[in-house]
Protein backbone atom coordinates (compact mmCIF):
# COMPACT_ATOMS: atom_id res chain seq x y z
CA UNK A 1 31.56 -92.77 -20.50
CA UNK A 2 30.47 -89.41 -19.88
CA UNK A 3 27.25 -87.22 -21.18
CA UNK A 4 26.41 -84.34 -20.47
CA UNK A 5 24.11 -81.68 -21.67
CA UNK A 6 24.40 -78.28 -21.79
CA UNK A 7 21.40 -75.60 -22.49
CA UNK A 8 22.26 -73.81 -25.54
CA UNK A 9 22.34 -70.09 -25.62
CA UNK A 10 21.30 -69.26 -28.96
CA UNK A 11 17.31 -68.47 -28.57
CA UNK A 12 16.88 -66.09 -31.65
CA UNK A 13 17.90 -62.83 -33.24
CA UNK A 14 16.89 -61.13 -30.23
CA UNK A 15 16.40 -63.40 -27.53
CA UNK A 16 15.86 -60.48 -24.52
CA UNK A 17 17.37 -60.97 -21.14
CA UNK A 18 18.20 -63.97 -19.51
CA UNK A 19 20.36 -65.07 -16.73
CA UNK A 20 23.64 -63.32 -15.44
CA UNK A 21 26.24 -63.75 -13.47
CA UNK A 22 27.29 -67.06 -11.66
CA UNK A 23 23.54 -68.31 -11.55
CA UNK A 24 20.42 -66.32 -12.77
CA UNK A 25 20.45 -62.59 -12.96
CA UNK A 26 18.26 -59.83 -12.02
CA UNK A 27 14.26 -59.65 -12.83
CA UNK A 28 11.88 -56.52 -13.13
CA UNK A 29 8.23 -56.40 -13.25
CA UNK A 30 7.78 -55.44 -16.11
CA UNK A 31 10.46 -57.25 -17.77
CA UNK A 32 9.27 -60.90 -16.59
CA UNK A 33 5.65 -60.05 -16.26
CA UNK A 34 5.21 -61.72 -12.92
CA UNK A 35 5.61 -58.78 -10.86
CA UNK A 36 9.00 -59.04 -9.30
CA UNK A 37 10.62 -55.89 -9.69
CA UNK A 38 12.75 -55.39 -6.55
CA UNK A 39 14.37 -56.57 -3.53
CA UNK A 40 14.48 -58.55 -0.43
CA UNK A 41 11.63 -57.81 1.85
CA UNK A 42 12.92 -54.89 4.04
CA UNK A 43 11.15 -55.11 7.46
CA UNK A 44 10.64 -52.17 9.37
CA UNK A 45 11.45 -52.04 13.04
CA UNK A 46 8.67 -53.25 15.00
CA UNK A 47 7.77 -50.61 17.45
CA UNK A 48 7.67 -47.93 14.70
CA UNK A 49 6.21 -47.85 10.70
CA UNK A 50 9.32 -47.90 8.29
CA UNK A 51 8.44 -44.15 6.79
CA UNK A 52 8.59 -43.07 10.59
CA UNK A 53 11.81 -40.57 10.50
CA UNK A 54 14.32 -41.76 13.23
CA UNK A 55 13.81 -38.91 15.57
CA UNK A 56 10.27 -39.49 15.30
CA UNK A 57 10.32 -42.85 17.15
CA UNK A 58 8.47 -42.77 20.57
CA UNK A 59 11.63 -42.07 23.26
CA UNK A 60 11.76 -45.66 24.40
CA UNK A 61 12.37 -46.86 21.05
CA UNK A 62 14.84 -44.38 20.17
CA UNK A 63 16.80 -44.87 23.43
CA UNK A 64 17.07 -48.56 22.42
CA UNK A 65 18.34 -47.53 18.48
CA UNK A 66 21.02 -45.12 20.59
CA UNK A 67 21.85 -47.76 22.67
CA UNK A 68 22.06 -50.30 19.97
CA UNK A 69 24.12 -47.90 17.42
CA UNK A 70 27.29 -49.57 16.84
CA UNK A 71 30.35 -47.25 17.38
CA UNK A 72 31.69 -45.14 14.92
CA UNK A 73 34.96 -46.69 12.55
CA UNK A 74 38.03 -45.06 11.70
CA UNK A 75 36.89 -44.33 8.12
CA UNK A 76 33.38 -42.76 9.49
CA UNK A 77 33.07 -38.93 9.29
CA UNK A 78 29.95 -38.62 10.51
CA UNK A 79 28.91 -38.97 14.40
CA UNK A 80 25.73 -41.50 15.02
CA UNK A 81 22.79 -39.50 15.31
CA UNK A 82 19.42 -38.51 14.07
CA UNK A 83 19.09 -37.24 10.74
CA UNK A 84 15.35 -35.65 8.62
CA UNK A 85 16.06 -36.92 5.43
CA UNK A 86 17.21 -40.49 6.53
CA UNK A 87 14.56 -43.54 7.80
CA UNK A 88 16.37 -46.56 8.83
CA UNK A 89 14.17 -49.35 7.81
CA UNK A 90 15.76 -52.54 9.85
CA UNK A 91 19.30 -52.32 11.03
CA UNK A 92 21.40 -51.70 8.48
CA UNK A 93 19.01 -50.71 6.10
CA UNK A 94 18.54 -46.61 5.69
CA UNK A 95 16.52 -45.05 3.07
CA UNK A 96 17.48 -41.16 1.96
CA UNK A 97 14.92 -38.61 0.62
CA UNK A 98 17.12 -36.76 -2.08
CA UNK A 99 14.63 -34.40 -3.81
CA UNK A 100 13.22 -36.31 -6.75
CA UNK A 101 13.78 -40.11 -5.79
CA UNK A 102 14.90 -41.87 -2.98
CA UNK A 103 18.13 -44.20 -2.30
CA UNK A 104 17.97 -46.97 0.41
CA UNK A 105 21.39 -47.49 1.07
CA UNK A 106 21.76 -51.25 2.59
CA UNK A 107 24.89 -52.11 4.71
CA UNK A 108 26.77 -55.60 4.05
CA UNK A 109 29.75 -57.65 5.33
CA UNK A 110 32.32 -56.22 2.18
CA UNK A 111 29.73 -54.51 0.54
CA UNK A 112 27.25 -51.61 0.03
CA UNK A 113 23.82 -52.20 -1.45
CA UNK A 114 22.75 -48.99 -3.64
CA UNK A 115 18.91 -49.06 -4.79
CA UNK A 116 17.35 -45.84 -6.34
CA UNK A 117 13.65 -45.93 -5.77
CA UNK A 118 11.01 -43.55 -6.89
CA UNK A 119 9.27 -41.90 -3.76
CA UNK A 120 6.74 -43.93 -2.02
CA UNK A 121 7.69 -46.87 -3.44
CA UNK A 122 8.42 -50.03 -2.58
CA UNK A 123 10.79 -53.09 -4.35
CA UNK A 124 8.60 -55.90 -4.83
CA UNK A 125 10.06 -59.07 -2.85
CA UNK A 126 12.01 -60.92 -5.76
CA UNK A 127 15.13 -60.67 -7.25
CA UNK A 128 16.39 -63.43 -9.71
CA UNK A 129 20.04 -62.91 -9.79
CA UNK A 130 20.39 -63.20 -5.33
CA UNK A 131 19.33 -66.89 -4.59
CA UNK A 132 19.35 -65.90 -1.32
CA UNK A 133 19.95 -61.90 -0.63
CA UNK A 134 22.25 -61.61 2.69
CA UNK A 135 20.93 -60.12 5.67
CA UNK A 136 22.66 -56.59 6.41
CA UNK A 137 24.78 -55.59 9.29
CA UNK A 138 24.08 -53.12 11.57
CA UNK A 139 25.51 -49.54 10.97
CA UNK A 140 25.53 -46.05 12.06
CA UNK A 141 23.69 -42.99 10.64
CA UNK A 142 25.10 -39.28 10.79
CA UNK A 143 24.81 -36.23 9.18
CA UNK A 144 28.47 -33.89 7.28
CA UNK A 145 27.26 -30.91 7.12
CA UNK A 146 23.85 -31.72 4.60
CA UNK A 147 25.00 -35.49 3.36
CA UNK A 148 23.80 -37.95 5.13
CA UNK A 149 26.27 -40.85 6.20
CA UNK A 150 26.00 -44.46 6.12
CA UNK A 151 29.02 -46.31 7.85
CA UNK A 152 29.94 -49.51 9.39
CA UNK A 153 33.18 -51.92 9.18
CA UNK A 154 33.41 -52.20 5.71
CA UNK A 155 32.43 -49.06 4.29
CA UNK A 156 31.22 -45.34 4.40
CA UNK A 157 28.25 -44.12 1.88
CA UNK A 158 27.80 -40.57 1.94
CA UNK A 159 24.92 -39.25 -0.08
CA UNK A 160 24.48 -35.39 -0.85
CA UNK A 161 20.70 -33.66 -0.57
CA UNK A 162 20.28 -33.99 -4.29
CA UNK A 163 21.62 -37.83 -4.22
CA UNK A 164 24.93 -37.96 -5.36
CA UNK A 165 26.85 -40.91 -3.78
CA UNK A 166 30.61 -41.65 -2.73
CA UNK A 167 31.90 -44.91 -1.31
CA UNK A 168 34.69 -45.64 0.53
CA UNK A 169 36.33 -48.67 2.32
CA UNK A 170 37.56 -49.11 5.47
CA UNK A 171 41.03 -47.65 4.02
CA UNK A 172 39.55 -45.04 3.29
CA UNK A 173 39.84 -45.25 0.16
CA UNK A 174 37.21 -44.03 -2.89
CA UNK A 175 35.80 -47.03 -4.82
CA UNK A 176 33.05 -45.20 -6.22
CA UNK A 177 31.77 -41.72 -5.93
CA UNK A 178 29.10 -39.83 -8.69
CA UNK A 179 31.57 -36.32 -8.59
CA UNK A 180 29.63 -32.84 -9.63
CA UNK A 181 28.19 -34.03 -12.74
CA UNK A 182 27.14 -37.72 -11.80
CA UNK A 183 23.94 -39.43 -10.19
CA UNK A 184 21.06 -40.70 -10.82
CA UNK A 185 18.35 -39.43 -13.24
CA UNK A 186 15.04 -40.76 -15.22
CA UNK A 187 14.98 -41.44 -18.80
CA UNK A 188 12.53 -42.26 -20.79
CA UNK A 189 10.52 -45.00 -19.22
CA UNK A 190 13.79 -46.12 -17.82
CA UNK A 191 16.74 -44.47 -15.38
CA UNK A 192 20.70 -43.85 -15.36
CA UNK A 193 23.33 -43.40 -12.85
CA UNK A 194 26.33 -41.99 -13.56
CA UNK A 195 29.94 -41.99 -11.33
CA UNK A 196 33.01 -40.66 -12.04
CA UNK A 197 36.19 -42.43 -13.51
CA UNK A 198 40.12 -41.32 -13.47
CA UNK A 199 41.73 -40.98 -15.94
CA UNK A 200 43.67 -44.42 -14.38
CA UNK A 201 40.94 -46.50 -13.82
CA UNK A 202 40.22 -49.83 -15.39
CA UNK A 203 37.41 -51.66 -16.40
CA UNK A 204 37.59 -56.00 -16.18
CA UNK A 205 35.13 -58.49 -16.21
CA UNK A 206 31.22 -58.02 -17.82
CA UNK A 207 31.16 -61.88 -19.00
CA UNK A 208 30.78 -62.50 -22.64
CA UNK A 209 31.87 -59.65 -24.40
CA UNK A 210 34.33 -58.96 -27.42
CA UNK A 211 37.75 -57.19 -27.11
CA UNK A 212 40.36 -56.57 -24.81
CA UNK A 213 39.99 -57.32 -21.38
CA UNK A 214 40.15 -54.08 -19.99
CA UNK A 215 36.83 -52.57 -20.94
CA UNK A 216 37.23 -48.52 -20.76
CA UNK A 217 36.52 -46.80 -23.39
CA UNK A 218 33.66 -49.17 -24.59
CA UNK A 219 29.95 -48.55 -24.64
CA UNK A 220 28.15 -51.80 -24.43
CA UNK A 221 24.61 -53.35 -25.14
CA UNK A 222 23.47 -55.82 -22.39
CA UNK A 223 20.21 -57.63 -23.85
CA UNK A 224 21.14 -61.86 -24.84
CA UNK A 225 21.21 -61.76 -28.73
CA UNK A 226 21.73 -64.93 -31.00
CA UNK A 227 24.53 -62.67 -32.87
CA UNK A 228 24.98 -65.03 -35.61
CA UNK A 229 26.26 -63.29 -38.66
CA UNK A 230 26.62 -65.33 -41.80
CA UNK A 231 29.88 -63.60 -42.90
CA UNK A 232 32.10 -65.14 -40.07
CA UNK A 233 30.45 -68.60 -39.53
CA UNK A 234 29.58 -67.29 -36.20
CA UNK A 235 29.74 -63.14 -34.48
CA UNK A 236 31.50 -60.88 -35.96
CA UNK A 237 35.18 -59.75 -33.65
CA UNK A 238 33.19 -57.04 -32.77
CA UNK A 239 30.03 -58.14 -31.91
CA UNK A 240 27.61 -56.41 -29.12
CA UNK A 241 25.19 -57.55 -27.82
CA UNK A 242 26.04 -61.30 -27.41
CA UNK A 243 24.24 -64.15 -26.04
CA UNK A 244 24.69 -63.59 -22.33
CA UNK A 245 24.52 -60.73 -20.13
CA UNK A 246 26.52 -59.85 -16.89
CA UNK A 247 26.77 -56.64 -15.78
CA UNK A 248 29.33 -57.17 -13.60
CA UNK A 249 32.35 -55.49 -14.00
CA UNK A 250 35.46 -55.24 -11.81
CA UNK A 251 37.22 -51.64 -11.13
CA UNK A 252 41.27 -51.27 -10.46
CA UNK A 253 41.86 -47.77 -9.36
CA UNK A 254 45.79 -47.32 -8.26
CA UNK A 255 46.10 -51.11 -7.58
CA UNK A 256 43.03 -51.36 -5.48
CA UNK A 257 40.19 -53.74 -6.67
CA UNK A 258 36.44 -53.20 -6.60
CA UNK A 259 33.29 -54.70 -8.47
CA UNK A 260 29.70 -53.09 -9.03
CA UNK A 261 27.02 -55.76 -10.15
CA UNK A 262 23.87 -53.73 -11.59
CA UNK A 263 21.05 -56.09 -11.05
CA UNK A 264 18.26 -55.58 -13.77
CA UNK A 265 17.54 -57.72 -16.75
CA UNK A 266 15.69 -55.26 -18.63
CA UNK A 267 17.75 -54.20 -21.30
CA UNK A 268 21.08 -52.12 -20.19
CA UNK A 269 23.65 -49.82 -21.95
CA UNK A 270 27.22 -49.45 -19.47
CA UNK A 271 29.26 -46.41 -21.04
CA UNK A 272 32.67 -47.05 -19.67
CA UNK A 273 34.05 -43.65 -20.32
CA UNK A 274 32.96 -44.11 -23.70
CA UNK A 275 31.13 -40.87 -24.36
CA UNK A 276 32.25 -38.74 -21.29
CA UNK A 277 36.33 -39.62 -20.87
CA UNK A 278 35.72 -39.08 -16.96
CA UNK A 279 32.53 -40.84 -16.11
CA UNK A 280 30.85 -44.32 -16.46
CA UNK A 281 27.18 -44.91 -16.42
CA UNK A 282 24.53 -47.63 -16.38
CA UNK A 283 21.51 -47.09 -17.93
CA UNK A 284 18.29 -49.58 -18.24
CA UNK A 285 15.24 -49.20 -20.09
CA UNK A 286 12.83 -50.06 -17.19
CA UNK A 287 13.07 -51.38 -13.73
CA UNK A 288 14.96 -50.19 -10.69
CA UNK A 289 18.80 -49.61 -10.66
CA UNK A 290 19.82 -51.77 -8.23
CA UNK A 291 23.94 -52.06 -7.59
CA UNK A 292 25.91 -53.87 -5.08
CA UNK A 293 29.50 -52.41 -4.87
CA UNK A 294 31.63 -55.06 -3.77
CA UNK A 295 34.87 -54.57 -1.96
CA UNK A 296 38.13 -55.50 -2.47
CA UNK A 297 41.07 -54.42 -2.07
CA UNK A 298 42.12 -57.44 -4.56
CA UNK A 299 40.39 -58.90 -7.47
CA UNK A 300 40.36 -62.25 -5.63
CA UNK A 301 38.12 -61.01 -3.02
CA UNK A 302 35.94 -59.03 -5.25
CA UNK A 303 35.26 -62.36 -7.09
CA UNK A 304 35.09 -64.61 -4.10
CA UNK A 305 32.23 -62.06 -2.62
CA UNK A 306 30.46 -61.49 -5.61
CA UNK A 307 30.36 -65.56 -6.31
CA UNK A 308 29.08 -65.50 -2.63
CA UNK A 309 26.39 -63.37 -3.38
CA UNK A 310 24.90 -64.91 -6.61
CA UNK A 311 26.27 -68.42 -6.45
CA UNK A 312 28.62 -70.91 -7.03
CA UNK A 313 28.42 -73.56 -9.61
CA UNK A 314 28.84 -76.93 -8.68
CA UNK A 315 32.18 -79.10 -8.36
CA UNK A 316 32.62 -80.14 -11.87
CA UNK A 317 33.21 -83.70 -12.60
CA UNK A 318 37.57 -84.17 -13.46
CA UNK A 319 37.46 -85.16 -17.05
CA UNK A 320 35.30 -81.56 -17.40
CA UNK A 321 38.46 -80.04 -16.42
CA UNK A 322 40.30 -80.93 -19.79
CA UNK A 323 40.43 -79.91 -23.10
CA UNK A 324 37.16 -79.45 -24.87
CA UNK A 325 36.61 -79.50 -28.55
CA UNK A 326 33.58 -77.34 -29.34
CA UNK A 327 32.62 -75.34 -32.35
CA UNK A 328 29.27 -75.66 -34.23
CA UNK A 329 29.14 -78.69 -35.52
CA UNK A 330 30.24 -82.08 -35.76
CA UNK A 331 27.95 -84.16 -38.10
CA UNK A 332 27.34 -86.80 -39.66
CA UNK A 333 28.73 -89.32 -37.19
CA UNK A 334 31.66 -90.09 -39.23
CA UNK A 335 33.01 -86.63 -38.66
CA UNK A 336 32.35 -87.12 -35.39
CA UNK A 337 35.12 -89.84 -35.25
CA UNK A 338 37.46 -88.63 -37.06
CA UNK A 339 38.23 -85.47 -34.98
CA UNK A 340 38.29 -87.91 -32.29
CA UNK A 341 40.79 -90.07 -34.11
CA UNK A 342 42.86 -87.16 -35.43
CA UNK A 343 43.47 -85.92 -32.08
CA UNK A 344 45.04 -89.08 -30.67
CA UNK A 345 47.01 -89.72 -34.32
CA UNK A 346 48.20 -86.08 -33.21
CA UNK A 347 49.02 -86.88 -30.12
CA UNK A 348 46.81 -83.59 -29.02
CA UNK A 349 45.43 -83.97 -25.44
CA UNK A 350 41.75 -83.72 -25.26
CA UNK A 351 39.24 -84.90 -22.90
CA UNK A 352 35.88 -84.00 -24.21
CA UNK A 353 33.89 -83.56 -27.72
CA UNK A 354 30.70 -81.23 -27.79
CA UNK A 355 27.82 -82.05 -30.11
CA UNK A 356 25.67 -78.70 -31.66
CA UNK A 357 22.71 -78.94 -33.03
CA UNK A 358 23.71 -80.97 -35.72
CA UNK A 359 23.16 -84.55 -34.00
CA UNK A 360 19.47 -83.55 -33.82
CA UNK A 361 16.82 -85.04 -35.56
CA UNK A 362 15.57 -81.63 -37.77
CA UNK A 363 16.56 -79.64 -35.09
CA UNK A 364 14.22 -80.86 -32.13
CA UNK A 365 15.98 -81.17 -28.49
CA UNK A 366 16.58 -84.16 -27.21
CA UNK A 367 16.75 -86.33 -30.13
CA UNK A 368 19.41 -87.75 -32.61
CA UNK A 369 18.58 -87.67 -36.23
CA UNK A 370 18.63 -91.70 -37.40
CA UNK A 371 20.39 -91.22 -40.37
CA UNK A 372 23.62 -89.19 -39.01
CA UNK A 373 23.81 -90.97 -35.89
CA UNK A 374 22.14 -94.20 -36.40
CA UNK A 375 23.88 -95.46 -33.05
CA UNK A 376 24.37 -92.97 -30.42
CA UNK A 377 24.88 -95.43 -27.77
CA UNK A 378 27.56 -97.37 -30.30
CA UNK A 379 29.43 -94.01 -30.73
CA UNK A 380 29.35 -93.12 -27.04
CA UNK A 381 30.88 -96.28 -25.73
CA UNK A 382 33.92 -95.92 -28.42
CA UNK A 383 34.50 -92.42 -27.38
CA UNK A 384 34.62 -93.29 -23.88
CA UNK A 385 37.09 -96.41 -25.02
CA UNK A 386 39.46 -93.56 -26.50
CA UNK A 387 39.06 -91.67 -23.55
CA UNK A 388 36.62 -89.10 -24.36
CA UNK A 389 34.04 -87.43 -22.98
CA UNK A 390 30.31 -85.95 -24.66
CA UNK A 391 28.47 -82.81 -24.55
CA UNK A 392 25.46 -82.46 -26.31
CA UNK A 393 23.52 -79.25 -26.55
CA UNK A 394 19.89 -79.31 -25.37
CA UNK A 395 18.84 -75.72 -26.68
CA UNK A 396 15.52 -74.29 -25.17
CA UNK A 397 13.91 -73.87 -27.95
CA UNK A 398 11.76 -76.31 -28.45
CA UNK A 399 10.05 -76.73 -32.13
CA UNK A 400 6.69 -76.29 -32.89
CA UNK A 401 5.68 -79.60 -34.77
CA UNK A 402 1.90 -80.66 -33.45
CA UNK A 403 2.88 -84.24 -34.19
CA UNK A 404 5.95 -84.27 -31.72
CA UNK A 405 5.62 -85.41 -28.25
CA UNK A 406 7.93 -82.82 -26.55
CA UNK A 407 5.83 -80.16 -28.08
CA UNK A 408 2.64 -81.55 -26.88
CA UNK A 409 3.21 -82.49 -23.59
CA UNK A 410 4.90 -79.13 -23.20
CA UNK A 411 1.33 -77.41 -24.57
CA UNK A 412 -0.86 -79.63 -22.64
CA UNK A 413 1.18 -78.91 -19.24
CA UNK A 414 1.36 -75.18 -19.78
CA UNK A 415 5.05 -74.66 -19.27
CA UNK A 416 5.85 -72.50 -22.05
CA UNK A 417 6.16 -68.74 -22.25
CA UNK A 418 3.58 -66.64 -22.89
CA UNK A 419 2.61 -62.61 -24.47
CA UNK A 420 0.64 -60.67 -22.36
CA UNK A 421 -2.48 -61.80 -24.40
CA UNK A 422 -2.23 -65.69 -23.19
CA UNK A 423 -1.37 -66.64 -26.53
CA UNK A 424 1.86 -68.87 -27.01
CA UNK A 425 5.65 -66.92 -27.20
CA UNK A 426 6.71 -67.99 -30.78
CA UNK A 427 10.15 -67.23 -31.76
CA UNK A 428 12.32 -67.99 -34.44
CA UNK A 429 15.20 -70.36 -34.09
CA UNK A 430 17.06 -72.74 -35.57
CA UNK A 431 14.27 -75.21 -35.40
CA UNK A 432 12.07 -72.36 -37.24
CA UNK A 433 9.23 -71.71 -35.04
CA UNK A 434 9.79 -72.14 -31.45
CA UNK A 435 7.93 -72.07 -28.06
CA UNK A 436 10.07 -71.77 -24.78
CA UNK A 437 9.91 -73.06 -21.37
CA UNK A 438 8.91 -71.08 -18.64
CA UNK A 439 12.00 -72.10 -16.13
CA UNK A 440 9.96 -69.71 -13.30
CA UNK A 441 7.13 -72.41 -13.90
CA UNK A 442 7.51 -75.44 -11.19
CA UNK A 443 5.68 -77.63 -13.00
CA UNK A 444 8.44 -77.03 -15.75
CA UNK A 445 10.93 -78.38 -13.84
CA UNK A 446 9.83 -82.00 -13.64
CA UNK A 447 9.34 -82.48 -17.44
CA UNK A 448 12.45 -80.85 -18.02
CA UNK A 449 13.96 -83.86 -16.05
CA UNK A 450 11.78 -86.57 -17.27
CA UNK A 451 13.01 -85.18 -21.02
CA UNK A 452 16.91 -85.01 -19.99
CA UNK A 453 17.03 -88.46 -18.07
CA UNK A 454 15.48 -90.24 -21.21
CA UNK A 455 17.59 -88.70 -23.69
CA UNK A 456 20.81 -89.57 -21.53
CA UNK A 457 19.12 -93.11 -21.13
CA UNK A 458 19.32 -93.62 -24.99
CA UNK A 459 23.56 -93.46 -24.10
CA UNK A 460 24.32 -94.54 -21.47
CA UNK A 461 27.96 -94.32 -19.66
């Protein structure tokens, strides 16, 4: 017999930002109150500060960054050399002054790093949709005429004095470029960057969202929303927000494939070509605008680098590679077994039944209400008999009820969010009044386990 448990994603009419892409997404100081609001640590080169200007280096050092310059590709305009505007930070890392804000433009094995900072500023160290952000590769700085260029193997960035940006590949070839009326610009509290679309381009990918798959023309809300609507026994067809956000989208412009991940969970607004029919924009309400364009020239490779990048999820086990029945809910246990039975009367393959919220005992995670399922383990070992597998939900709410144990440990360990006064984050939920686990807490993590193992322990396989 199989159980598993899967965190459920409904937190509240307006749960906030949570994890994107293929593990956690993006954080901001602001947004997570812990002070993460940027990058990798960029160190500078030893022998010289990292707001030292390249021509300002003392002559030995700048022999050795001439000697070291890698040579100039195909698809580079621009011949290595020094350049005012442009501070190279580490190998492969260059940071442009372009009037009112800066853009460090970071060089990568099939892909360019684009981060638009506010002068004299610096990311903070952590970003929480990167496990583990990839070093970059070395590449060569020149000047076209007043834009400053960026190139190596994979790509060219060339940014213009007031910090308009165009990327190409090694083709070539334009994956992304901001065109006379694009770039980046403040908001309030918050910043945009805009690029220019054709006419032909597409828009794929940006996780759970409603509609068609290809995406122009829409304008959509990133911020994780319990978008329950009463009407439809679940969200509306045309829903937006939803309950998870990735702003990753992939680009097809005349067959050739491209992706841009934005990495910021505060909350974000893509227009693709929604109000302007020949531009696309990403806005966010706070936080830096961080975006890794990712190369193709096929949608295979954009996916395979941007998985890379963020992270893979684990082999799955074979029976999760079946047919899963899942809808909210199955309850009492009765009903449980007869959508089992009726799919083997019915001759319907199907590997694996999910349980909602309604096995719980008035609503509390990891517990099974006595009177609907009286016999979890009972019911388990038939499934697994018929040749089913289980999923029950383990949502992160967890209900406030001073008599329940999961609620007091949880309070007596400190593990669960708080507001900025150090009183206790109460949403509202299924459950009614919840509190949620802080998951950036590490001394969350080993009563989360303690709490999972038992529950699985009351079924075993």
């Amino acid at each position: 017999m199989a159980l598993a448990f899967v965190v459920g994603a409904g937190c509240g009419e307006d749960g906030g930002r949570g994890a994107v892409g293929a593990g956690d997404l993006a954080g901001e100081e602001d947004a997570h109150g812990d002070g993460a609001d940027g990058v990798d640590d960029l160190e500078p080169l030893d022998d010289a500060p990292s707001d030292t200007p390249i021509e300002d280096v003392t002559p030995d050092v700048a022999e050795d960054v001439a000697e070291d310059a890698p040579p100039a590709f195909a698809h580079c305009e621009a011949t290595p050399g020094t350049v005012d505007r442009a501070t190279e930070e580490r190998p492969g890392s260059v940071r442009i002054a372009c009037g009112g804000h800066d853009l460090r433009v970071a060089a990568h094995d099939g892909m360019a790093r684009l981060i638009w900072l506010p002068p004299g500023t610096e990311p903070a160290p952590r970003r929480w949709g990167i496990p583990t952000p990839p070093d970059p590769v070395p590449a060569s700085v020149g000047a076209v005429g007043d834009d400053v260029e960026v190139c190596w193997a994979s790509a060219a960035v060339r940014v213009t004095p007031d910090g308009r940006v165009r990327v190409r590949d090694a083709s070539g070839a334009v994956v992304l470029e901001d065109g006379p009326d694009g770039g980046f610009a403040t908001t309030n509290g918050g910043a945009r960057v805009t690029h220019a679309s054709p006419a032909s381009e597409r828009f794929y990918g940006l996780g759970e969202k409603t509609g068609p798959m290809d995406k122009r023309g829409r304008r959509m809300t990133f911020w994780n929303t319990d978008a329950y609507d009463p009407a439809f026994g679940g969200y509306a067809p045309e829903s937006d927000p939803l309950y998870l956000s990735i702003p990753f989208l992939i680009s097809l412009r005349d067959g050739r494939a491209s992706g841009v991940f934005t990495d910021n969970t505060w909350r974000m607004t893509l227009d693709l070509a929604a109000t302007a029919p020949d531009r696309w924009s990403a806005e966010v309400e706070g936080g830096l605008i961080d975006q890794w364009v990712i190369l193709g020239p096929d949608v295979p490779g954009v996916v395979e680098r941007y998985t890379a990048l963020t992270g893979r999820m684990a082999m799955p086990p074979r029976w999760a590679l079946g047919y899963h029945q899942c809808r909210w809910g199955y309850g009492p246990e009765a009903r449980v077994r007869e959508v089992a039975a009726r799919f083997r009367a019915l001759s319907i393959p199907a590997d694996v039944l999910w349980l909602d919220i309604q096995h719980m005992d008035g609503f509390r995670t990891f517990t099974f209400d006595p009177l609907a399922f009286p016999d979890p383990e009972r019911l388990m070992a038939d499934l697994a008999a018929d040749g089913f597998a289980v999923v029950a939900i383990a949502d992160p709410g967890i209900k406030v009820d001073a008599a329940w144990d999961v609620y007091q440990s949880g309070v007596a360990s400190n593990i669960f969010l708080k507001t900025s006064g150090d009183a206790l984050y109460v949403g509202r939920v299924w459950t009614g009044d919840a509190v949620f686990q802080d998951f950036l807490n590490p001394a969350a993590h080993p009563l989360r386990r303690e709490r999972v193992f038992g529950w699985r322990d009351q079924c075993p396989p």
